[in-house]
Every structure is written in C-alpha cells, then in structure tokens.
N, C-alpha and C. Protein backbone atom coordinates (compact mmCIF):
# COMPACT_ATOMS: atom_id res chain seq x y z
N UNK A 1 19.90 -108.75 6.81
CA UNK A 1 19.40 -107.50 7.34
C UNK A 1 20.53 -106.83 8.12
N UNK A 2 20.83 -105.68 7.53
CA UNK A 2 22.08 -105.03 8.83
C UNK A 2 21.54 -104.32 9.73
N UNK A 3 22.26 -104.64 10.63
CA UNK A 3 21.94 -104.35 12.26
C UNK A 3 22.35 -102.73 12.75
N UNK A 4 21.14 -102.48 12.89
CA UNK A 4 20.98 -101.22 13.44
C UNK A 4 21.69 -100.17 14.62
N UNK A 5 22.90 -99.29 13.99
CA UNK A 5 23.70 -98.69 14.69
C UNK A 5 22.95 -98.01 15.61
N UNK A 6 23.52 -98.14 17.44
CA UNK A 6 23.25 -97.18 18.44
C UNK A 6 23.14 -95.67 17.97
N UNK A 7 22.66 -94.72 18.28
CA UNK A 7 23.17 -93.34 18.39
C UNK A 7 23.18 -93.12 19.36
N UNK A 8 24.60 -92.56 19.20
CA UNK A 8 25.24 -91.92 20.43
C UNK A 8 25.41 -90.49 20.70
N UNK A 9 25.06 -90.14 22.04
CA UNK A 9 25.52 -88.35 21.93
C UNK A 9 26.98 -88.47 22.20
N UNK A 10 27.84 -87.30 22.26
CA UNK A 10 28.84 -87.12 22.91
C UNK A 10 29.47 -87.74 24.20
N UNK A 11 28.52 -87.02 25.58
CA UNK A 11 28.79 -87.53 26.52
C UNK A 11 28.92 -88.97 26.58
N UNK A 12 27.86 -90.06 25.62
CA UNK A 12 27.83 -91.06 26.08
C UNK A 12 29.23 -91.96 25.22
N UNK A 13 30.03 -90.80 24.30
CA UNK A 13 30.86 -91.24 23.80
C UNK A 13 32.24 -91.35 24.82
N UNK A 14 31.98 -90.35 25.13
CA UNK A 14 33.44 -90.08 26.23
C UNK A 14 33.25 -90.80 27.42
N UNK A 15 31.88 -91.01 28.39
CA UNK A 15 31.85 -92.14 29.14
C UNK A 15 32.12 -93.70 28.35
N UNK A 16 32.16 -94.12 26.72
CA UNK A 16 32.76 -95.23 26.26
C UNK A 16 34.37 -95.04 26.48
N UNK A 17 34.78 -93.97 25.80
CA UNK A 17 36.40 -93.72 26.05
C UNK A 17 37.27 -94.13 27.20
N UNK A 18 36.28 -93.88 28.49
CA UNK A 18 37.43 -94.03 29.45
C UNK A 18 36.73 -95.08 30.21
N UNK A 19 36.08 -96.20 29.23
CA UNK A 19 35.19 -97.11 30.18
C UNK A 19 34.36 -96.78 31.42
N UNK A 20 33.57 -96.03 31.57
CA UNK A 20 32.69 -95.92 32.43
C UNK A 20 31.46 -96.32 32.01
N UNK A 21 30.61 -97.27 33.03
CA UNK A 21 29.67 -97.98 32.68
C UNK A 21 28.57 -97.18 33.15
N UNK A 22 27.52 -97.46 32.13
CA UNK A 22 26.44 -96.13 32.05
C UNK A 22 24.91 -96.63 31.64
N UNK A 23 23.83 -96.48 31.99
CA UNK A 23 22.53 -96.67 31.27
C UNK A 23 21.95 -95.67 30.41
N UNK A 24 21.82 -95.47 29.15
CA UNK A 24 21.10 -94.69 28.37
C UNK A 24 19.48 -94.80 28.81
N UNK A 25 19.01 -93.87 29.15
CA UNK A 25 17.69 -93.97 28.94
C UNK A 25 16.85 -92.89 27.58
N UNK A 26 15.89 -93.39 27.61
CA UNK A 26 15.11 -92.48 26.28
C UNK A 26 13.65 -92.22 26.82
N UNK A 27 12.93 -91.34 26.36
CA UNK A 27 11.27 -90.88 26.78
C UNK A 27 10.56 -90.11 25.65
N UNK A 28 9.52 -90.07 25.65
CA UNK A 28 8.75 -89.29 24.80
C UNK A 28 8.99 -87.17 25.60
N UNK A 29 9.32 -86.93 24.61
CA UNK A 29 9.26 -85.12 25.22
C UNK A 29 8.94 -84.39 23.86
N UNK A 30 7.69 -83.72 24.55
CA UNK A 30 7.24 -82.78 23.95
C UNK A 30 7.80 -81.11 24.37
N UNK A 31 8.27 -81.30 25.37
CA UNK A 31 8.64 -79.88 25.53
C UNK A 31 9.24 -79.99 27.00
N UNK A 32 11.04 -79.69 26.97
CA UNK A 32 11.98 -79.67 28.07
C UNK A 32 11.62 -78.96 28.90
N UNK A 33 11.92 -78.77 30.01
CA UNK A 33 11.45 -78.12 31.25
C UNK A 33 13.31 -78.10 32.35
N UNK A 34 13.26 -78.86 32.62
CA UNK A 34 14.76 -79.30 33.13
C UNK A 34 15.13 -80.64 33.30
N UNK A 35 15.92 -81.03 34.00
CA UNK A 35 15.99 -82.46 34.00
C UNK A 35 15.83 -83.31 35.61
N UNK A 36 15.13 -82.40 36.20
CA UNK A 36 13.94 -83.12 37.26
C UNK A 36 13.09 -83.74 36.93
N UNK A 37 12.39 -82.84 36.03
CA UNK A 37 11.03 -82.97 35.54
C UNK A 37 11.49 -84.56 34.56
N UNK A 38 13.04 -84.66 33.75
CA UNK A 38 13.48 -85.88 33.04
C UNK A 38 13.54 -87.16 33.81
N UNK A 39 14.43 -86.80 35.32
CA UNK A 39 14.27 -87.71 36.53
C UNK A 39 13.19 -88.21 36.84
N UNK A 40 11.66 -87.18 37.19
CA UNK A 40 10.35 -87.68 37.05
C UNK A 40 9.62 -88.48 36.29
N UNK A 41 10.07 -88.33 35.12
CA UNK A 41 9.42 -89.43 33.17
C UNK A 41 10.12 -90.08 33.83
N UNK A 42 11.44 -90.64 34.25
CA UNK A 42 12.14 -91.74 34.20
C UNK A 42 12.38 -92.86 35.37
N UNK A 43 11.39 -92.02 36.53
CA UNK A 43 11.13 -92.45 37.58
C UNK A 43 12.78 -93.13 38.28
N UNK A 44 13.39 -91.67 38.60
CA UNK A 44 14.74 -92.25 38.99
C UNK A 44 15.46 -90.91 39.80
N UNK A 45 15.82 -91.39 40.94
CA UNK A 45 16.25 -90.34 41.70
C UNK A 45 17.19 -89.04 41.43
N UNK A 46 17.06 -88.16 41.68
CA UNK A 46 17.81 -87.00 41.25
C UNK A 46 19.44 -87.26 41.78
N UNK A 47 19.78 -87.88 42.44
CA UNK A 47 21.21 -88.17 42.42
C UNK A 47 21.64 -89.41 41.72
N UNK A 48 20.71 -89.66 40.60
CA UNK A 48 21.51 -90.81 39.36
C UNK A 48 21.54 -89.92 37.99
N UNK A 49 20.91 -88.92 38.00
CA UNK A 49 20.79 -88.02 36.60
C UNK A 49 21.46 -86.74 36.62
N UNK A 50 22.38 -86.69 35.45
CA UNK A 50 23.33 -85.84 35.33
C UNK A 50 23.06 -84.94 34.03
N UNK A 51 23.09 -83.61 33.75
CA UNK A 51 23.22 -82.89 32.51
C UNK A 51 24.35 -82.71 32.27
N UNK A 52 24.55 -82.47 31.00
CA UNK A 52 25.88 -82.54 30.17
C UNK A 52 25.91 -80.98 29.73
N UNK A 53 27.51 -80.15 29.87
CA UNK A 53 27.46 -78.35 29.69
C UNK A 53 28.84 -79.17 28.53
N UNK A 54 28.73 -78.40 27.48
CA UNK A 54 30.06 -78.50 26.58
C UNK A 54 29.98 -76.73 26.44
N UNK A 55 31.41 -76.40 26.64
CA UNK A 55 31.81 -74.89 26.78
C UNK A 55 33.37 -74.80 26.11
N UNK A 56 33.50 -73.88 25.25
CA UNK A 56 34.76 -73.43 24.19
C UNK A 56 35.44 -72.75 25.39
N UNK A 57 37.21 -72.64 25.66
CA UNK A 57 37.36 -71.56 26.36
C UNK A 57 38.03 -70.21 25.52
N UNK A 58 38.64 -69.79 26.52
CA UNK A 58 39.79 -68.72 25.55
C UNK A 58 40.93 -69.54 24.81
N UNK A 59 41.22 -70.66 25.08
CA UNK A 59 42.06 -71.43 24.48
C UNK A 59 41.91 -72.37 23.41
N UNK A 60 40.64 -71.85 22.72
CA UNK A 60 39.75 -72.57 22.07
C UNK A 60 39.52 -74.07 21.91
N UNK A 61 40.42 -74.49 23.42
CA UNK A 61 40.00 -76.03 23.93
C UNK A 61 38.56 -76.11 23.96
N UNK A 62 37.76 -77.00 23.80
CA UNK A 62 36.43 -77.44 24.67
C UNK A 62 36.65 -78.48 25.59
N UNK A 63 35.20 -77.79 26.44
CA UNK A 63 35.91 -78.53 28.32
C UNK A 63 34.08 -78.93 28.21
N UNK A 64 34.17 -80.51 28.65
CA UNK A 64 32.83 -81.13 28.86
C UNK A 64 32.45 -81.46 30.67
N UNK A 65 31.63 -80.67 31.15
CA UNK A 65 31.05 -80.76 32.40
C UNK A 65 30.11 -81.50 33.16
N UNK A 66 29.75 -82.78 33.77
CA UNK A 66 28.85 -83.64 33.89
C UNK A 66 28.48 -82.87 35.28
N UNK A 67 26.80 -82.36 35.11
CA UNK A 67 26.77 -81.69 36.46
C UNK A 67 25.20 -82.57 37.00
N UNK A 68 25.37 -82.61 38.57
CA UNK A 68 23.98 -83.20 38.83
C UNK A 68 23.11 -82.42 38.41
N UNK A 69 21.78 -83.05 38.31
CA UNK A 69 20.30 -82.00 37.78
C UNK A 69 19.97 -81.17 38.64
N UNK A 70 20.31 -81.39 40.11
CA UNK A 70 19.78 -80.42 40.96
C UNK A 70 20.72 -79.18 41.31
N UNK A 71 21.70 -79.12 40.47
CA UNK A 71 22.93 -78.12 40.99
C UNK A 71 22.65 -77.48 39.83
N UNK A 72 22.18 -75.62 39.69
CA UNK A 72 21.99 -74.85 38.91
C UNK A 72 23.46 -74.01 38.84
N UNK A 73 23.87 -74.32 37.33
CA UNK A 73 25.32 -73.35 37.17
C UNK A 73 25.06 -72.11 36.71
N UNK A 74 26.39 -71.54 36.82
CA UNK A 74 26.40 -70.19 36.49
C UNK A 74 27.41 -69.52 35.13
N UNK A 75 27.14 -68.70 34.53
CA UNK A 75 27.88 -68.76 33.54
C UNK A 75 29.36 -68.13 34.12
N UNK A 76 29.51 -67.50 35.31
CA UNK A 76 30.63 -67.35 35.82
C UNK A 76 31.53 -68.18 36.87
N UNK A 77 31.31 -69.29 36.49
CA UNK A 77 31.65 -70.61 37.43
C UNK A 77 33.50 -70.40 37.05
N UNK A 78 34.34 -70.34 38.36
CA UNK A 78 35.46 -70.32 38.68
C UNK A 78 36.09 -71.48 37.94
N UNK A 79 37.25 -71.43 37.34
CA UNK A 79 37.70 -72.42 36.79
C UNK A 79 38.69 -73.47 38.02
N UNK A 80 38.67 -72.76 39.18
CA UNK A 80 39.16 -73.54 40.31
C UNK A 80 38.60 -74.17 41.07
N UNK A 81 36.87 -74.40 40.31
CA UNK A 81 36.03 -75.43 41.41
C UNK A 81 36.10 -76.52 40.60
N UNK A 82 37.09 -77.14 39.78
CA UNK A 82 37.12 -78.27 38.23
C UNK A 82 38.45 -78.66 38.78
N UNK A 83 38.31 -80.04 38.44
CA UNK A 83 39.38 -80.53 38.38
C UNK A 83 39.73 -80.93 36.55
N UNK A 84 41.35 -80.69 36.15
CA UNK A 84 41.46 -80.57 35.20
C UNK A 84 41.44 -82.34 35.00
N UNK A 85 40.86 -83.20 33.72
CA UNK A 85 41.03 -84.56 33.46
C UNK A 85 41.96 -84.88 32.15
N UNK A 86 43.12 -85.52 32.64
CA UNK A 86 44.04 -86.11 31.35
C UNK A 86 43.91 -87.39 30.66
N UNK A 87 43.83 -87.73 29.92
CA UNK A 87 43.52 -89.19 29.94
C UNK A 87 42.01 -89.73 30.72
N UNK A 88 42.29 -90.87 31.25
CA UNK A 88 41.76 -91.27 32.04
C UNK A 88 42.08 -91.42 33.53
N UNK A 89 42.85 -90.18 33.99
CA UNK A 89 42.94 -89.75 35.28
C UNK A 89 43.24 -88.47 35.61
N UNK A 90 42.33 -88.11 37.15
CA UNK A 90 42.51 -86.41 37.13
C UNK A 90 43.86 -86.22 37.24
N UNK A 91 43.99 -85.00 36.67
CA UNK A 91 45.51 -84.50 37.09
C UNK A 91 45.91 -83.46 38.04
C-alpha cells in the first residue's frame, strides 16, 4: 500500500526550508469569516495563529508575509515596516 503524501501549502513549505518547527492544524469550514473565528474552531489563542499575504511587487519578485490574525493590513503597508529575509537570516 503506498503511503499517503502530506499536502502542503506554501507557507508550510517555506517554514520546512528554513527549518522552523510548526503544527498544521485542519477543521471543517463551511464558510471563512477571518482567522479569529479559525483561532476559535481550533481552540487556540490568537497570539499562536498567523495568516499568510503572498504579494507580486514592481520587481516582479514575490514577497511572503506571516502576519498575526489580530493585526488588520493595509494594502498600502510601507515597505520599511519589513524586514528584508535572505536565506535563512534577516538581512
């Protein structure tokens, strides 16, 4: 019997990349709301749950953002509140 590959999103790919140790969780959803309401199904404090922003720039780099659930962004967020990441250390 072959053994049944993980699926992985993105984020949880790039937290493998630079070894950061992580819990996947999963839930039944019928319909998103935000990810309080995800913290709530999962019965887990709002400073362990993070949403994931993937954004193209003018440099047609893509830049991946791990933001807490309770911090609402903006689509005009300063590129000087980021620290830029190389590797596996900020630069």
């Amino acid at each position: 019997m072959a053994k049944q590959k993980e699926v992985k999103t993105n984020a949880m790919r790039i937290l493998d990349k630079f070894k950061i140790d992580y819990t996947h969780q999963s839930y039944q959803c019928n319909a998103f709301v935000d990810g309080s309401q995800t913290a709530d199904l999962l019965n887990l404090p709002y400073e362990l749950v993070y949403k994931t922003l993937v954004t193209e720039g003018k440099s047609k780099n893509y830049f991946v953002f791990v933001i807490p659930i309770d911090l609402s962004t903006s689509y005009k967020i300063k590129h000087r509140q980021f620290l830029p990441v190389s590797g596996n250390q900020l630069s």
